[in-house]
N, C-alpha and C. Protein backbone atom coordinates (compact mmCIF):
# COMPACT_ATOMS: atom_id res chain seq x y z
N UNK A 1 -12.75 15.03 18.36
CA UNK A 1 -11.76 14.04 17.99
C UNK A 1 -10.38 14.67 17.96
N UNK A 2 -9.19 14.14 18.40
CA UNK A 2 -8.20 14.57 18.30
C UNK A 2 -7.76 14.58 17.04
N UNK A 3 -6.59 15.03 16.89
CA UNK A 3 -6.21 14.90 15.41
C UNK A 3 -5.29 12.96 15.09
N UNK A 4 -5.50 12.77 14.03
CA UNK A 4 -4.89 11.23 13.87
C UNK A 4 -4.56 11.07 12.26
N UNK A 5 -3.65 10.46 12.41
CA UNK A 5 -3.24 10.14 10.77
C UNK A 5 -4.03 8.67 10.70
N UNK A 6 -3.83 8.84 8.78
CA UNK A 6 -4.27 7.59 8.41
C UNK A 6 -3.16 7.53 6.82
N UNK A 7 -3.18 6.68 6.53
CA UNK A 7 -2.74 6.53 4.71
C UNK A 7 -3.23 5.92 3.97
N UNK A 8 -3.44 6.58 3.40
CA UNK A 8 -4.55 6.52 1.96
C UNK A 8 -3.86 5.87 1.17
N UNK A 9 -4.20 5.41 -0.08
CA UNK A 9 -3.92 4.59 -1.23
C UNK A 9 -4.50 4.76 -2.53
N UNK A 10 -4.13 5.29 -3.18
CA UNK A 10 -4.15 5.26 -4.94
C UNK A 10 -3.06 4.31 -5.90
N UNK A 11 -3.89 3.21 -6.57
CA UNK A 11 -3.50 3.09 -7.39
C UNK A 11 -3.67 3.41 -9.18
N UNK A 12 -2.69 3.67 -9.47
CA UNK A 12 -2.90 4.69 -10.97
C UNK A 12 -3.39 3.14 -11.99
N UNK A 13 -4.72 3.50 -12.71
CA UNK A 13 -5.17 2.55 -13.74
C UNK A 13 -6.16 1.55 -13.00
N UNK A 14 -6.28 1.36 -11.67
CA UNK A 14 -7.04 0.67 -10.78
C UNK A 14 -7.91 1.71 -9.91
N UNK A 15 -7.48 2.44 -8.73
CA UNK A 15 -8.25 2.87 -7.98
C UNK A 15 -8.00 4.14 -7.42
N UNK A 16 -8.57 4.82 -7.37
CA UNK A 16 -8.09 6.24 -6.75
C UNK A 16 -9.08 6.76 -5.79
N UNK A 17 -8.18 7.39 -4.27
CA UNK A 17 -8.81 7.79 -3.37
C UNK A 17 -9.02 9.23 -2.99
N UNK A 18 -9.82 10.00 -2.74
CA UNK A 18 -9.99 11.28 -2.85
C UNK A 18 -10.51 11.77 -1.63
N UNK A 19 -10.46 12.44 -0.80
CA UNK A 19 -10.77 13.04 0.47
C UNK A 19 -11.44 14.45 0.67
N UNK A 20 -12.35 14.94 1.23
CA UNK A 20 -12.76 15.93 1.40
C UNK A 20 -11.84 17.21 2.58
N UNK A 21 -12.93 18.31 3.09
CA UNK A 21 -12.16 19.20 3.84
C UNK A 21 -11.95 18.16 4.91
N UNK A 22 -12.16 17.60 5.65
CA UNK A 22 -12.03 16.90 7.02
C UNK A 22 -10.75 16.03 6.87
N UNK A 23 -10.21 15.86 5.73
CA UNK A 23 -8.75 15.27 6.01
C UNK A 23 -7.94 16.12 5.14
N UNK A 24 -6.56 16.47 5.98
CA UNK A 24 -5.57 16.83 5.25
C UNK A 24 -4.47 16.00 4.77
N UNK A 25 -4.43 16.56 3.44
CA UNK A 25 -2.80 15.42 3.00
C UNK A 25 -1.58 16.20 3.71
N UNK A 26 -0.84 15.68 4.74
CA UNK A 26 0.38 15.98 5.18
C UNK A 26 1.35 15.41 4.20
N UNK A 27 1.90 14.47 3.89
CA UNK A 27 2.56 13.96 2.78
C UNK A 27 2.43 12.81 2.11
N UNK A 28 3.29 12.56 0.16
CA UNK A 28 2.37 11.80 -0.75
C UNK A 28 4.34 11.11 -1.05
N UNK A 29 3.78 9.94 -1.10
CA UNK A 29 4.62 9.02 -1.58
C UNK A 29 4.04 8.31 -2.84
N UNK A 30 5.50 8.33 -3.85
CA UNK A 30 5.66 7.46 -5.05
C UNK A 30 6.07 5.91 -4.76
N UNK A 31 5.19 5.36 -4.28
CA UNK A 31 5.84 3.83 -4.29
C UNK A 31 6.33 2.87 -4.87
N UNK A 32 7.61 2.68 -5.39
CA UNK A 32 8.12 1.86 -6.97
C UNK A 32 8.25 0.15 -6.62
N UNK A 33 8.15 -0.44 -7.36
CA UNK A 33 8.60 -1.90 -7.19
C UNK A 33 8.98 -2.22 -8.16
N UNK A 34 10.40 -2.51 -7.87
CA UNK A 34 11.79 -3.25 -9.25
C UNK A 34 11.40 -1.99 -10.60
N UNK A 35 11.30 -0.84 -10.03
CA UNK A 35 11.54 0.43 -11.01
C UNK A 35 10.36 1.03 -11.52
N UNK A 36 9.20 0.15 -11.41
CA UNK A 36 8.28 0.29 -11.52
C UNK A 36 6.83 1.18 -10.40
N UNK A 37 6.38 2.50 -10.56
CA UNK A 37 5.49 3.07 -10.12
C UNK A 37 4.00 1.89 -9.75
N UNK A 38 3.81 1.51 -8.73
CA UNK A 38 2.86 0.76 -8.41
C UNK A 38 0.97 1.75 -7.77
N UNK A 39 1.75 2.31 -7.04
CA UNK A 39 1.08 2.57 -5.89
C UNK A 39 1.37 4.34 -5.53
N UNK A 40 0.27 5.19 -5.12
CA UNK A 40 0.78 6.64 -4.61
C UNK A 40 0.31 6.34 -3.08
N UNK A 41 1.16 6.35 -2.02
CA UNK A 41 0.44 6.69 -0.90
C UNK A 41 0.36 8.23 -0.27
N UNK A 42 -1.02 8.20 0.32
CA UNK A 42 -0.73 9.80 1.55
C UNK A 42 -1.09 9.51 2.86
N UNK A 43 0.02 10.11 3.12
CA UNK A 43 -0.59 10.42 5.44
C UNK A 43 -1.51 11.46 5.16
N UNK A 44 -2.26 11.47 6.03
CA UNK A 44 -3.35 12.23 6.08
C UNK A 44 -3.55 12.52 7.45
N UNK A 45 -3.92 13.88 7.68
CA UNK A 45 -4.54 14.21 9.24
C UNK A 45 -6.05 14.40 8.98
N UNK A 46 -6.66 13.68 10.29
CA UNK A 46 -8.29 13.46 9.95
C UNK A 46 -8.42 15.10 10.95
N UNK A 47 -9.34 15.72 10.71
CA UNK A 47 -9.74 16.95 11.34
C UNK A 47 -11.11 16.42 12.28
N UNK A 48 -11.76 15.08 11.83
CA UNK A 48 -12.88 14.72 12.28
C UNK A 48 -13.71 13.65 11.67
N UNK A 49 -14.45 12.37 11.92
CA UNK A 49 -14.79 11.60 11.66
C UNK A 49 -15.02 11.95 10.17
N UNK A 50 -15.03 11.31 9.49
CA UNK A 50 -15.70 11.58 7.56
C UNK A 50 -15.59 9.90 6.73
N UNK A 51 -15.71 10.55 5.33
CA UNK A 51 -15.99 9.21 4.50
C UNK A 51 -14.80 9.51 3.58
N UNK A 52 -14.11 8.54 2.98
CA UNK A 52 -12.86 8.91 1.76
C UNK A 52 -13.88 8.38 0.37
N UNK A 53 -13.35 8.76 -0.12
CA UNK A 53 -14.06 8.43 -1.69
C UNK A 53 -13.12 7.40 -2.26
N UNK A 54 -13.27 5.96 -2.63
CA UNK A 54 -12.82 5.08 -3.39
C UNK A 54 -13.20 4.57 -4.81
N UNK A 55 -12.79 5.10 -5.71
CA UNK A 55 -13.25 4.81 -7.09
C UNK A 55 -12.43 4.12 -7.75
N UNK A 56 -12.65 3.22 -8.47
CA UNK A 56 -12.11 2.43 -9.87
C UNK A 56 -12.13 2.97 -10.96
N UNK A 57 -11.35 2.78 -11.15
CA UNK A 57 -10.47 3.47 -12.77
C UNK A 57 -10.82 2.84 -14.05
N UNK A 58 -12.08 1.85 -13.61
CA UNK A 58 -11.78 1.25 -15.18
C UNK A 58 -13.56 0.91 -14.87
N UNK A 59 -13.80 0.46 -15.94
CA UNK A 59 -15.51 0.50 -15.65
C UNK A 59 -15.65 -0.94 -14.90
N UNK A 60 -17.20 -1.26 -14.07
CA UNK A 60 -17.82 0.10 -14.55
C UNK A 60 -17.57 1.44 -13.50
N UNK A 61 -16.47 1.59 -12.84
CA UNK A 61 -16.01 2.73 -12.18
C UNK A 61 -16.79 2.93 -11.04
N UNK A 62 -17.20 1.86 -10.05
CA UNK A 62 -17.44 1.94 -8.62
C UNK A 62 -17.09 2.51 -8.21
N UNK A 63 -17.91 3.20 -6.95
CA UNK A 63 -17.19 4.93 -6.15
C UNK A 63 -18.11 3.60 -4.68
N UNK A 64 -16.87 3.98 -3.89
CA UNK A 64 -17.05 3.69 -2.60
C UNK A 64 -16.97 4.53 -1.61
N UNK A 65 -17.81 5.26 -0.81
CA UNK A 65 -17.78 6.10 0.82
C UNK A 65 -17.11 5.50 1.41
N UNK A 66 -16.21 5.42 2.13
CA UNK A 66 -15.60 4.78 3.25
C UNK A 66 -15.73 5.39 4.28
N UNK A 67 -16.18 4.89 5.52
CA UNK A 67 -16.26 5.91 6.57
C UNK A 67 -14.34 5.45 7.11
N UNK A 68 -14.20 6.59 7.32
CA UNK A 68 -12.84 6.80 8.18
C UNK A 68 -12.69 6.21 9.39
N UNK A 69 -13.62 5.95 10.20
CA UNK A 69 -13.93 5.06 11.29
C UNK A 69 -13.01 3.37 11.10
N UNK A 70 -13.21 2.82 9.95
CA UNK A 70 -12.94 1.47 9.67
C UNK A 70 -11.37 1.83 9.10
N UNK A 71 -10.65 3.20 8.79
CA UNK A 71 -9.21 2.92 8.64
C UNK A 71 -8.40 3.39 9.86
N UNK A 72 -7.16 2.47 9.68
CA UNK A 72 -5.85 2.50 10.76
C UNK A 72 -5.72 3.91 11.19
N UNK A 73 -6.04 3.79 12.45
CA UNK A 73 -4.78 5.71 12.72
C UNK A 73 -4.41 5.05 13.81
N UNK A 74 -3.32 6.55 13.65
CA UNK A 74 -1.85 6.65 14.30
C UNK A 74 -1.88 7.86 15.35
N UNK A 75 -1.03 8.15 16.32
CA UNK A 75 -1.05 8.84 16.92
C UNK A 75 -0.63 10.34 16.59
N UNK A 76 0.73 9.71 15.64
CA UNK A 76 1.30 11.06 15.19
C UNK A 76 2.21 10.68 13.56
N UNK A 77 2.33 11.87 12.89
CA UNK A 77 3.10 11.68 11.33
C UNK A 77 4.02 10.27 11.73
N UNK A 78 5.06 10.29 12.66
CA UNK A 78 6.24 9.31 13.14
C UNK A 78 5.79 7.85 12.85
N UNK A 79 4.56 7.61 13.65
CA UNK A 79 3.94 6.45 13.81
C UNK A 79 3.32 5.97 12.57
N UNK A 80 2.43 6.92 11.74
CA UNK A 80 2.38 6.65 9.95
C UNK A 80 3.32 6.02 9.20
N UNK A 81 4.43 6.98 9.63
CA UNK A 81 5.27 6.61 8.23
C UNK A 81 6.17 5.85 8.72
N UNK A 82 6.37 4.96 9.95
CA UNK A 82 7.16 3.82 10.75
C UNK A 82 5.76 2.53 9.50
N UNK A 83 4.97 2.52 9.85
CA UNK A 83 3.86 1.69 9.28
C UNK A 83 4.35 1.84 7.76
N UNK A 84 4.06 2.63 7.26
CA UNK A 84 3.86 2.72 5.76
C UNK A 84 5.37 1.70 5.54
N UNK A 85 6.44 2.47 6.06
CA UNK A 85 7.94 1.77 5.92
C UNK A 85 7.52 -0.22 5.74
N UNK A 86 6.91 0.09 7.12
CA UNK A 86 6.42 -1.45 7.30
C UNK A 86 6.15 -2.25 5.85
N UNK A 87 4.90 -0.99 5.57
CA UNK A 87 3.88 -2.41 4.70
C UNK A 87 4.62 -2.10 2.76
N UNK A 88 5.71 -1.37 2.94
CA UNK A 88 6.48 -1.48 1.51
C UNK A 88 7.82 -1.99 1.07
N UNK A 89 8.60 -2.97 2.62
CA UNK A 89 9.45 -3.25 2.41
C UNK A 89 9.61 -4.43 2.60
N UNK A 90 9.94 -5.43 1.91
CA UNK A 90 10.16 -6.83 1.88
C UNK A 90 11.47 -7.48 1.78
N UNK A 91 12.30 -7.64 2.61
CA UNK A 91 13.51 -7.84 2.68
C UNK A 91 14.35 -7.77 1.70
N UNK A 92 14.79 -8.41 1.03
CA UNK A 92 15.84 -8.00 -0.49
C UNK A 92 15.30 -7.48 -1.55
N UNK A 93 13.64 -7.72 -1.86
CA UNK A 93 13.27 -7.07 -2.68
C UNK A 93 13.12 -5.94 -2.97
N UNK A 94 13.13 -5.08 -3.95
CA UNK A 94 13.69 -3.49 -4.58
C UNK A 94 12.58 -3.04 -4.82
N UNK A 95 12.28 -2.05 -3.81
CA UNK A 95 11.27 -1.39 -3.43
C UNK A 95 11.70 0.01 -2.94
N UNK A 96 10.82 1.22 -3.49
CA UNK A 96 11.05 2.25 -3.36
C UNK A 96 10.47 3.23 -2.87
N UNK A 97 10.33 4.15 -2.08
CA UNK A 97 9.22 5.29 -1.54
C UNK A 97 9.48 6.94 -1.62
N UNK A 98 9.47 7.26 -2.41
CA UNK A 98 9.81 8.46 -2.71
C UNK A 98 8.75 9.59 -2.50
N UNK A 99 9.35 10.80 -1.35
CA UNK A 99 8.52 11.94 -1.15
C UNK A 99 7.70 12.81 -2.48
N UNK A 100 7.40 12.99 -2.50
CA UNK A 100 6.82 14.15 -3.50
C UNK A 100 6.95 15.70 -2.83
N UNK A 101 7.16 16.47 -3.92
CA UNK A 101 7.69 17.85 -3.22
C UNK A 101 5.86 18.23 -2.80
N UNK A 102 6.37 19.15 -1.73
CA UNK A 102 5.07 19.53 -1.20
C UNK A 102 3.98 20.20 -1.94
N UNK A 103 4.34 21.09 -3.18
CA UNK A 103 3.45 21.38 -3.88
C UNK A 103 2.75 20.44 -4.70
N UNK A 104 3.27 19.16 -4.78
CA UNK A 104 2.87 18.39 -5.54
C UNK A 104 1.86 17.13 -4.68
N UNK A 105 2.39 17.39 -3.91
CA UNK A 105 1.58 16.87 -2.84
C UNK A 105 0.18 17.24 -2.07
N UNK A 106 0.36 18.84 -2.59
CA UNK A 106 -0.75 19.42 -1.92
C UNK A 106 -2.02 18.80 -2.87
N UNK A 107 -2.14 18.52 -3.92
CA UNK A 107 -2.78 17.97 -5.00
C UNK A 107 -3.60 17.14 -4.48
N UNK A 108 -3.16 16.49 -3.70
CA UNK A 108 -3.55 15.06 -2.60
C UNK A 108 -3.11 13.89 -3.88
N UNK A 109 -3.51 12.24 -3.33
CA UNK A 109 -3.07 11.13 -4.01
C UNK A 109 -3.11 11.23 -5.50
């Protein structure tokens, strides 16, 4: 498999996504709405087909496999984060995406 991004999704108090060796976090965004922390996203490079781990934060704390197969990729980082731009900006509404420094990022979502 070539290499391909995807972006992941954590939300803090709802759901959090966790990835094994087969994907790397390239970079983690703070996503705000009207000042407010909603959402963490990450680009991710897949190294090779795998499953992401989807769990709920609140009971009774469902853990979901996802095979990686069924999420969006991209060709390259550019094409990710053109998308991500996409799916967090809503014309006048105050919306925010903020990098996370890379060490903090290395953490993953």
């Amino acid at each position: 498999m070539e290499s391909a991004f995807v972006i992941l999704t954590t939300k803090p108090g709802v759901f959090r996504t966790e990835c094994g060796p087969e994907v790397e976090i390239v970079e983690t965004y703070d996503y705000h709405f009207y000042g407010r922390r909603l959402a963490v996203y990450s680009i991710a490079r897949l190294r090779g087909e795998t499953r992401v781990v989807v769990t709920e934060e609140t009971p009774p704390h469902v853990v979901n496999r996802v095979p990686t197969k069924f999420l969006e990729k991209f060709d390259s980082i550019e094409a990710a984060r053109k998308e991500l731009d996409h799916l967090t900006r809503f014309g006048s509404i105050e919306t925010r995406l903020t990098l996370r420094a890379a060490e903090a990022a290395a953490g993953g979502a």
